[in-house]
C-alpha atoms as a PDB file:
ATOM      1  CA  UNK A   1       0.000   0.000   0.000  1.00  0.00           C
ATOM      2  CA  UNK A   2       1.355   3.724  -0.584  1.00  0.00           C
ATOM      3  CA  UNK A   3       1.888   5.809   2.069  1.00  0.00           C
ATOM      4  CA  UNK A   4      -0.265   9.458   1.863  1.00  0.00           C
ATOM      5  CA  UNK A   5       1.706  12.736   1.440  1.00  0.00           C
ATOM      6  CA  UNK A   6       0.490  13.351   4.895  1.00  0.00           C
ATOM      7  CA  UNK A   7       1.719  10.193   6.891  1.00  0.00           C
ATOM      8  CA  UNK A   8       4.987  10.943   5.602  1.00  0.00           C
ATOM      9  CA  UNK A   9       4.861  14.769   6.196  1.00  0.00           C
ATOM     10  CA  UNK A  10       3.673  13.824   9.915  1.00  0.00           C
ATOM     11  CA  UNK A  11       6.005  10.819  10.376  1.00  0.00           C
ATOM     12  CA  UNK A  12       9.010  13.109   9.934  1.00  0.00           C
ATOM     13  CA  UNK A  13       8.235  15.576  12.959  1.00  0.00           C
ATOM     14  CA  UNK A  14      10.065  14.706  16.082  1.00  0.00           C
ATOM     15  CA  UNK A  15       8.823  15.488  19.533  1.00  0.00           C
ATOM     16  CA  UNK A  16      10.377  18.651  19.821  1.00  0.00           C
ATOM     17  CA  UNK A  17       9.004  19.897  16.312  1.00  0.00           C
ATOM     18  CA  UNK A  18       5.475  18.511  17.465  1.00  0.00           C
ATOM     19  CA  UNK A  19       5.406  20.928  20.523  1.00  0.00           C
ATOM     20  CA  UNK A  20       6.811  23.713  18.189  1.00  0.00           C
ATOM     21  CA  UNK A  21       4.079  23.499  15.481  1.00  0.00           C
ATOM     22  CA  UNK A  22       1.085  23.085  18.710  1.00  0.00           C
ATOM     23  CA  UNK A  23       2.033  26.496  20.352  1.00  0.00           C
ATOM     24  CA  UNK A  24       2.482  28.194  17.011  1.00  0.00           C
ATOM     25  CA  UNK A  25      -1.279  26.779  16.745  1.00  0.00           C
ATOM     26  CA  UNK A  26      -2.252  27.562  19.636  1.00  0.00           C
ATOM     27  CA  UNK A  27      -0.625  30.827  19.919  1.00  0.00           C
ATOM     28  CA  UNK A  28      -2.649  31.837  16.095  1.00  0.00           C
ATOM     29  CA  UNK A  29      -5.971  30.734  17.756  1.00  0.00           C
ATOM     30  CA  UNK A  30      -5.850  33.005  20.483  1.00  0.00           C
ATOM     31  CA  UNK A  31      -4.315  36.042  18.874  1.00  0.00           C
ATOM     32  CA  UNK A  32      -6.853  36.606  15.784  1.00  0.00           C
ATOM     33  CA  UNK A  33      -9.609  36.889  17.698  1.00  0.00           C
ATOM     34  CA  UNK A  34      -7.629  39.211  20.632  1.00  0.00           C
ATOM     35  CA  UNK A  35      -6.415  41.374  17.594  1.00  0.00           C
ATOM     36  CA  UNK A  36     -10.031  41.945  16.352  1.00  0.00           C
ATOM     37  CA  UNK A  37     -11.135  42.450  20.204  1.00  0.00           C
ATOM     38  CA  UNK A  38      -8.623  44.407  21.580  1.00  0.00           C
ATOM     39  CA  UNK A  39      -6.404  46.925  19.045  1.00  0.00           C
ATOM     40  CA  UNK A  40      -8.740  49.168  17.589  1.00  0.00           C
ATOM     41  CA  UNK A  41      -9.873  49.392  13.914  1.00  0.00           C
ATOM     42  CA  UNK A  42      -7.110  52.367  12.489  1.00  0.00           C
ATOM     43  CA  UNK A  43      -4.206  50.547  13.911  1.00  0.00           C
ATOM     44  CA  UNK A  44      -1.864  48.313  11.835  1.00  0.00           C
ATOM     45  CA  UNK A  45      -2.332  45.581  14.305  1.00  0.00           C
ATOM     46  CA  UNK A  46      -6.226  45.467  13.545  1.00  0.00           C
ATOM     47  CA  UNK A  47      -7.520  42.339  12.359  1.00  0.00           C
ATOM     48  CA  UNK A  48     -10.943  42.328  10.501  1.00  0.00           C
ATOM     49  CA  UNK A  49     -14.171  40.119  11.287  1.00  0.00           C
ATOM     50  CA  UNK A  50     -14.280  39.592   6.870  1.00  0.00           C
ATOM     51  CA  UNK A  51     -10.696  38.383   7.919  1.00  0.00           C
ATOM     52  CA  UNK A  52     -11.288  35.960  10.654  1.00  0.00           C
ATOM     53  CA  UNK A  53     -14.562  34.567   8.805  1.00  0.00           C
ATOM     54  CA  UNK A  54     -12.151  34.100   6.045  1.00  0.00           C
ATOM     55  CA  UNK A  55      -9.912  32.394   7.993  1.00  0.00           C
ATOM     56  CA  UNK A  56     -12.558  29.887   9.531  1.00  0.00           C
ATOM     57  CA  UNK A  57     -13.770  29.178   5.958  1.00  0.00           C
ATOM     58  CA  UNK A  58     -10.460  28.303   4.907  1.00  0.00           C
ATOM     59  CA  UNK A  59     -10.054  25.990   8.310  1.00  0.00           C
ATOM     60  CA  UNK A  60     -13.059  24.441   7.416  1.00  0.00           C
ATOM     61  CA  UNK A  61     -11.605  23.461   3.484  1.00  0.00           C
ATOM     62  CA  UNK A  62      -8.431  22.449   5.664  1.00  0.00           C
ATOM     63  CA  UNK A  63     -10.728  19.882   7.909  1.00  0.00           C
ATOM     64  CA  UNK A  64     -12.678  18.819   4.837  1.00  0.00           C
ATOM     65  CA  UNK A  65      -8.551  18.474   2.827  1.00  0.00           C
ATOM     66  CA  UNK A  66      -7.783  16.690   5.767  1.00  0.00           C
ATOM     67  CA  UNK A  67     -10.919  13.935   5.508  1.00  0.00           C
ATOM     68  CA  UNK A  68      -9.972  13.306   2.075  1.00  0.00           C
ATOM     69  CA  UNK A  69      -6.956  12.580   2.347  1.00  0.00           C
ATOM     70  CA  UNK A  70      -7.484   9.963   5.305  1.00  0.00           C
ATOM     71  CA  UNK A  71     -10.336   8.572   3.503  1.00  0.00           C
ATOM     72  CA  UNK A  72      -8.687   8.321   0.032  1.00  0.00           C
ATOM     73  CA  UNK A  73      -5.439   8.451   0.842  1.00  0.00           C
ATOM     74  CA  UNK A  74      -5.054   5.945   3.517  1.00  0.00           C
ATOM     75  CA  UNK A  75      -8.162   3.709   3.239  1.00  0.00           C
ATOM     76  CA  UNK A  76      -7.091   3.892  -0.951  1.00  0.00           C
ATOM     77  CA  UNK A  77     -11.499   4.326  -1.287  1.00  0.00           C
ATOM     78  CA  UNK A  78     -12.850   7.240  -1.963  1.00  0.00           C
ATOM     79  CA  UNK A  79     -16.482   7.242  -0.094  1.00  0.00           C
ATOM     80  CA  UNK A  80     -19.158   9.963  -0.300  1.00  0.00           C
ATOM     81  CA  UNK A  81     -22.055   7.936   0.539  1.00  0.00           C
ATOM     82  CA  UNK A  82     -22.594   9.739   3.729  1.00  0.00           C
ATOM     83  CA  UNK A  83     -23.343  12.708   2.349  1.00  0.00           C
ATOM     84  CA  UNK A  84     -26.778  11.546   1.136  1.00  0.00           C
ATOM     85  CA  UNK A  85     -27.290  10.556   4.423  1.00  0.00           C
ATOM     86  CA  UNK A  86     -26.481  14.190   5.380  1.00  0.00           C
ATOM     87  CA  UNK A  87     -28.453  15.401   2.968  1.00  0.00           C
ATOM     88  CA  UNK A  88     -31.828  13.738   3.468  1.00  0.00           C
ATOM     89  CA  UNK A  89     -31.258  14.901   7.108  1.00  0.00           C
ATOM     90  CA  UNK A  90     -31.189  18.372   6.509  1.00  0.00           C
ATOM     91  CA  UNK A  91     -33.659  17.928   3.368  1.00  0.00           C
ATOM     92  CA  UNK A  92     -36.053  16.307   6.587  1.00  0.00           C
ATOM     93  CA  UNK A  93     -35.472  19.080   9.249  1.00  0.00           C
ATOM     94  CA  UNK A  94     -36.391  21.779   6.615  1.00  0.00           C
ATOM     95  CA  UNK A  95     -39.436  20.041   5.928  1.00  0.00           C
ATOM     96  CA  UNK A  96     -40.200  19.459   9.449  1.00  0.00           C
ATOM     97  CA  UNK A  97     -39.232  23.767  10.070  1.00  0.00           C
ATOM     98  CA  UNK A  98     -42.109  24.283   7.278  1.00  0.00           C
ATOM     99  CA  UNK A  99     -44.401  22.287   9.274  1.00  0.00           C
ATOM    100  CA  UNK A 100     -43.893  24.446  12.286  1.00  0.00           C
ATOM    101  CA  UNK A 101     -43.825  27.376  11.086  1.00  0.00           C
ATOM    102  CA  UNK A 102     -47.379  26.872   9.108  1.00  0.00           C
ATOM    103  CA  UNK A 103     -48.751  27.637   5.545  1.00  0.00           C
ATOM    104  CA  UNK A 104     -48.078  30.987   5.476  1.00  0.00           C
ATOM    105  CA  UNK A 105     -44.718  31.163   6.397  1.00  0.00           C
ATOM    106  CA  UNK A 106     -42.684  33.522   7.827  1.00  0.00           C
ATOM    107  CA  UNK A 107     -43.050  36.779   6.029  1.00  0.00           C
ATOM    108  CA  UNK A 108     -46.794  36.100   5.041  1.00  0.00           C
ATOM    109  CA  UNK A 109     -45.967  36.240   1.353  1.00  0.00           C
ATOM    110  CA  UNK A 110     -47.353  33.965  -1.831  1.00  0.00           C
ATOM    111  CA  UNK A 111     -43.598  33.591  -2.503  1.00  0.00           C
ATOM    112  CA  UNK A 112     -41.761  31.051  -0.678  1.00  0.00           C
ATOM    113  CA  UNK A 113     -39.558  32.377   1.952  1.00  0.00           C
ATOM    114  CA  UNK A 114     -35.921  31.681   0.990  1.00  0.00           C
ATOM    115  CA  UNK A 115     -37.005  33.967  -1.955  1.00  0.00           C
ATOM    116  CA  UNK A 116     -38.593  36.618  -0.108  1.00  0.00           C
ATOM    117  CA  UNK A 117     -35.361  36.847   1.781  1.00  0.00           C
ATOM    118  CA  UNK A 118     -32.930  36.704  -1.022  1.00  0.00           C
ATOM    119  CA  UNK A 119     -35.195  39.578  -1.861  1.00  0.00           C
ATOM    120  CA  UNK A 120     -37.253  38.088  -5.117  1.00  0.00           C
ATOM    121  CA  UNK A 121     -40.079  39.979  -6.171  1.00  0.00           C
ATOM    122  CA  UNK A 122     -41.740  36.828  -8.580  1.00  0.00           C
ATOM    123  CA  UNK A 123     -41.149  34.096  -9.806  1.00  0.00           C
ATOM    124  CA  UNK A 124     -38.515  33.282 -12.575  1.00  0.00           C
END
C-alpha cells in the first residue's frame, strides 16, 4: 500500500518539532480573535471580522482536505455515501421547520420564503 503525502509529512516531525508546530497553533488561535477584540480598527495591528470569517472558511476546506486525504489516501477508497445521508437529514429538518412554522410562512408572502429573503419579487 502507498503511504499518503500526509503520513509521511507527519512521520518526519520529532517530539520537539510537534510541541513547536502546537504552540504556534495555539498561539494563532488566540491572537486573531484578541487582535479583532482588543487593538482598535485604524491601527496596523487590527484584524478584521471579513478576515477571521475568512480564515474559519479556509479551516473548514483544511478539515474537509484533511478527511480526504485519510479517507482516500489511507483507506485507498474514496467514499461519499454519507453525504446523502447528510443530505436527506437536513432535506427532513427543513421540511419538518415548514411544518412548524405553518402555511403561510414567515413573512406572510405567496412567494416562498428563501425567496422573499434573497429579496425576489416573482417568480422566474
Amino acid at each position: 500500500m502507498r503511504e499518503s503525502v500526509t503520513v509521511r509529512l507527519l512521520s518526519a516531525l520529532d517530539k520537539k518539532s510537534w510541541l513547536a508546530l502546537g504552540a504556534f497553533l495555539a498561539l494563532t488561535l488566540i491572537a486573531v480573535p484578541l487582535l479583532h477584540l482588543a487593538v482598535p480598527p485604524d491601527s496596523a495591528f487590527h484584524v478584521s471580522a471579513y478576515a477571521i470569517t475568512l480564515f474559519g472558511k479556509i479551516m473548514c476546506y483544511a478539515i474537509v482536505a484533511v478527511a480526504m486525504d485519510l479517507i482516500w489516501g489511507y483507506g485507498g477508497i474514496l467514499s461519499l455515501g454519507h453525504g446523502l445521508f447528510f443530505a436527506l437529514g437536513g432535506y427532513a429538518f427543513g421540511m419538518y421547520l415548514m411544518r412548524q412554522i405553518g402555511r403561510d410562512g414567515s413573512y406572510r408572502s405567496d412567494l416562498p420564503d428563501f425567496m422573499v429573503f434573497l429579496d425576489w419579487k416573482e417568480l422566474p
